[in-house]
Protein backbone atom coordinates (compact mmCIF):
# COMPACT_ATOMS: atom_id res chain seq x y z
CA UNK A 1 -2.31 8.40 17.31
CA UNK A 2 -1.63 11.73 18.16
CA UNK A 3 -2.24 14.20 14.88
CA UNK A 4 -0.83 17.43 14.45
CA UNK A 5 -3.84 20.25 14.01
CA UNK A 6 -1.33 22.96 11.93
CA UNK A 7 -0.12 20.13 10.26
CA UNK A 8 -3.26 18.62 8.94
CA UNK A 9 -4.57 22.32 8.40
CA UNK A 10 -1.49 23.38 6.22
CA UNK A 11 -2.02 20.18 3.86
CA UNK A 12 -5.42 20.36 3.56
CA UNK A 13 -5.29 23.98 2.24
CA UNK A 14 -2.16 22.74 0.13
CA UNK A 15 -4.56 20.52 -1.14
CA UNK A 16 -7.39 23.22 -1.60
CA UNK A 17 -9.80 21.10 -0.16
CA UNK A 18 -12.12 22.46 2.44
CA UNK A 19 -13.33 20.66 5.90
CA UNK A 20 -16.33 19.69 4.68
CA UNK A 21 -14.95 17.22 1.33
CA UNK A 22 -12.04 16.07 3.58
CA UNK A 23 -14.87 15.34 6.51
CA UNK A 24 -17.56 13.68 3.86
CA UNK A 25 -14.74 11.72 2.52
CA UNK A 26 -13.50 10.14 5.96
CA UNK A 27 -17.20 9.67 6.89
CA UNK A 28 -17.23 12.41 9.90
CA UNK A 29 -19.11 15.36 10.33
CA UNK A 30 -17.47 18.35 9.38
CA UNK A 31 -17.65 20.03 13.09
CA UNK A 32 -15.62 16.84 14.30
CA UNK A 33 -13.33 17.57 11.63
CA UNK A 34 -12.79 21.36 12.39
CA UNK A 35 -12.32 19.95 15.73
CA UNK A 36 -8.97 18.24 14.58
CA UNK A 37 -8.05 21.44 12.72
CA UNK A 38 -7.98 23.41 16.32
CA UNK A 39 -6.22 21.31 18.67
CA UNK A 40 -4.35 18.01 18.39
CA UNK A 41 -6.64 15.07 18.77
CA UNK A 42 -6.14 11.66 19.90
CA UNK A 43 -7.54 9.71 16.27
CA UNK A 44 -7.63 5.83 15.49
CA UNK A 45 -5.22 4.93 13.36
CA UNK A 46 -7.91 3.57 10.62
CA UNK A 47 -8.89 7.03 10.83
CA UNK A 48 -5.96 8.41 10.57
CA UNK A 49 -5.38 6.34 7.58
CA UNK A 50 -8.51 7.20 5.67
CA UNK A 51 -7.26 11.04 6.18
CA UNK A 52 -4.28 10.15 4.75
CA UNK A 53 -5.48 8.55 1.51
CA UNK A 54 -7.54 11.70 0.56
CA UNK A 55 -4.78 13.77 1.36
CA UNK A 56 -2.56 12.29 -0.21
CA UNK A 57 0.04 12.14 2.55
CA UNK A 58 1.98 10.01 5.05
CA UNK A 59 1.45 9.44 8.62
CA UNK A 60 4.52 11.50 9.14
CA UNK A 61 3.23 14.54 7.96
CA UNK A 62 0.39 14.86 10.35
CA UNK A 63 1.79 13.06 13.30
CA UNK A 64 3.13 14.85 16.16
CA UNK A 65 6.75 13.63 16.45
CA UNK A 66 6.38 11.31 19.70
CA UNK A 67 3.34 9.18 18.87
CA UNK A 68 1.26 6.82 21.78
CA UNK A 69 -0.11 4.04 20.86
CA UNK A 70 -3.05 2.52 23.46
CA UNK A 71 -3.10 -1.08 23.42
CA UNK A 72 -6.45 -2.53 24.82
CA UNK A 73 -7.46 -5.93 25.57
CA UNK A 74 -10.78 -6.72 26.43
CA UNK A 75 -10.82 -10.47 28.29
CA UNK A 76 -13.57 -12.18 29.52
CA UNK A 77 -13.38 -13.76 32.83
CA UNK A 78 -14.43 -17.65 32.76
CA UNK A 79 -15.95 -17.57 36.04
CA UNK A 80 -18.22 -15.09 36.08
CA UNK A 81 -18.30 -13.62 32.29
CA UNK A 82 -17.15 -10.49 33.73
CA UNK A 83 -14.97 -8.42 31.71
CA UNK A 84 -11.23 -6.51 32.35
CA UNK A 85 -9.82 -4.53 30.30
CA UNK A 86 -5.82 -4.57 30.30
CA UNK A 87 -4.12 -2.01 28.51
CA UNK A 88 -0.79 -0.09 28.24
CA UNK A 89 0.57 3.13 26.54
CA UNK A 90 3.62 2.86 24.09
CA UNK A 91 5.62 6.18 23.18
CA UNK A 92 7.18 5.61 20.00
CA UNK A 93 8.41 8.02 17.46
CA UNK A 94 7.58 8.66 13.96
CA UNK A 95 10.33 7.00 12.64
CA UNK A 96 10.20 3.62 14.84
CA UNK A 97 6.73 4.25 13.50
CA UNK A 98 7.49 3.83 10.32
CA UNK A 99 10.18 1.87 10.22
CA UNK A 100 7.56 -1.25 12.39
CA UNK A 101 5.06 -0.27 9.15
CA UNK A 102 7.97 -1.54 6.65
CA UNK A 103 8.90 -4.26 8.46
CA UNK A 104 5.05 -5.39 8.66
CA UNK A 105 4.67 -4.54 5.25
CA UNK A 106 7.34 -6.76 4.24
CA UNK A 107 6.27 -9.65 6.12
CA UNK A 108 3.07 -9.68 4.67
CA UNK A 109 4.63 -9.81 1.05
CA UNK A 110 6.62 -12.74 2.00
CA UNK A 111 3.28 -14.30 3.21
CA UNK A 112 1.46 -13.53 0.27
CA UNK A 113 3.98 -15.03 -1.74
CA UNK A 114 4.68 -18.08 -0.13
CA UNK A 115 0.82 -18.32 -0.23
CA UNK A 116 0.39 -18.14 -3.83
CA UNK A 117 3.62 -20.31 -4.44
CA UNK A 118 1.20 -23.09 -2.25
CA UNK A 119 -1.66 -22.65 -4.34
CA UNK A 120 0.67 -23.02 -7.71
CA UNK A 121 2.07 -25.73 -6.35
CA UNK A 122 -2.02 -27.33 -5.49
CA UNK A 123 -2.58 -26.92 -8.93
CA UNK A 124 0.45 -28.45 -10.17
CA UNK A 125 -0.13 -31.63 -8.22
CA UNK A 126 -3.30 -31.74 -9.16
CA UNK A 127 -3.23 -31.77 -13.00
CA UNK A 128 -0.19 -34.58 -12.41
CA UNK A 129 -2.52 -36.44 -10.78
CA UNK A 130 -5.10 -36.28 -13.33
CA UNK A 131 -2.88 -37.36 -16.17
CA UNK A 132 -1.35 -40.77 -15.37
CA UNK A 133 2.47 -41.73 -16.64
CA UNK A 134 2.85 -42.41 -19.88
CA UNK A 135 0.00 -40.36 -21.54
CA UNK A 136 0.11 -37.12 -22.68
C-alpha cells in the first residue's frame, strides 16, 4: 500500500510523537522510518496497520488516494519442486478500500456469531443428554 510521506509526517507531529517512538513502536529502525517521512513508500499492509494503531488513525489518512495492491502467489511445481510466482497489481481507491474492509469486517461478525451460536447449541445438547426424561 502506497503511504502518503506529508501525510504520515503531518499526523505524527499532530500527535507530538517523534520518529524514533513511532519507529520503536512499529518495530523498525528509526532511519527506515524517516525514510517513509521523505518520499512515499510502498509498505505492507500489516505495517501499515501497526502505524496506524499508534497513530491513532485510519488507512485513509495516510494513503495516497489510488492505492495498489500486489497479489503474490508462490506455487510449487509437482514435477520438479520448482517454484513460480504469479502475481498481479490491483488499483483501487481509498474508498473501494474501505468500503471491501467493512464488508470483510462484517462477514467475519456473522461468522463469529454463527460460531458461538454452534458451540451454545454443543452445550445445550449435551447437558440434555446427560439428564434423561423425566428427572430433573
Amino acid at each position: 500500500m502506497i503511504i502518503d510521506s506529508i501525510k504520515l509526517k503531518r499526523i505524527r507531529e499532530s500527535k507530538k510523537m517523534s520518529q524514533a517512538q513511532i519507529a520503536e513502536a512499529i518495530g523498525f529502525s528509526q532511519s527506515t522510518y524517516w525514510e517513509w517521512e521523505q518520499t512515499d513508500h510502498n509498505v505492507k499492509l500489516e505495517n501499515v496497520l501497526k502505524l496506524c494503531e499508534v497513530l491513532n488513525t485510519e488507512i485513509t489518512d495516510i494513503s495516497k488516494d489510488a492505492t495498489t495492491i500486489n497479489i503474490i502467489n508462490n506455487q510449487n511445481n509437482k514435477k520438479d519442486n520448482s517454484q513460480a510466482v504469479v502475481g498481479f497489481d490491483i488499483k483501487i481507491t481509498q474508498d473501494e478500500l474501505m468500503q471491501e474492509i467493512k464488508l470483510l469486517r462484517g462477514d467475519l461478525d456473522k461468522f463469529i456469531s454463527a460460531m458461538n451460536t454452534s458451540k451454545q447449541e454443543e452445550g445445550d445438547v449435551k447437558s440434555n443428554s446427560n439428564n434423561p426424561k423425566g428427572t430433573v
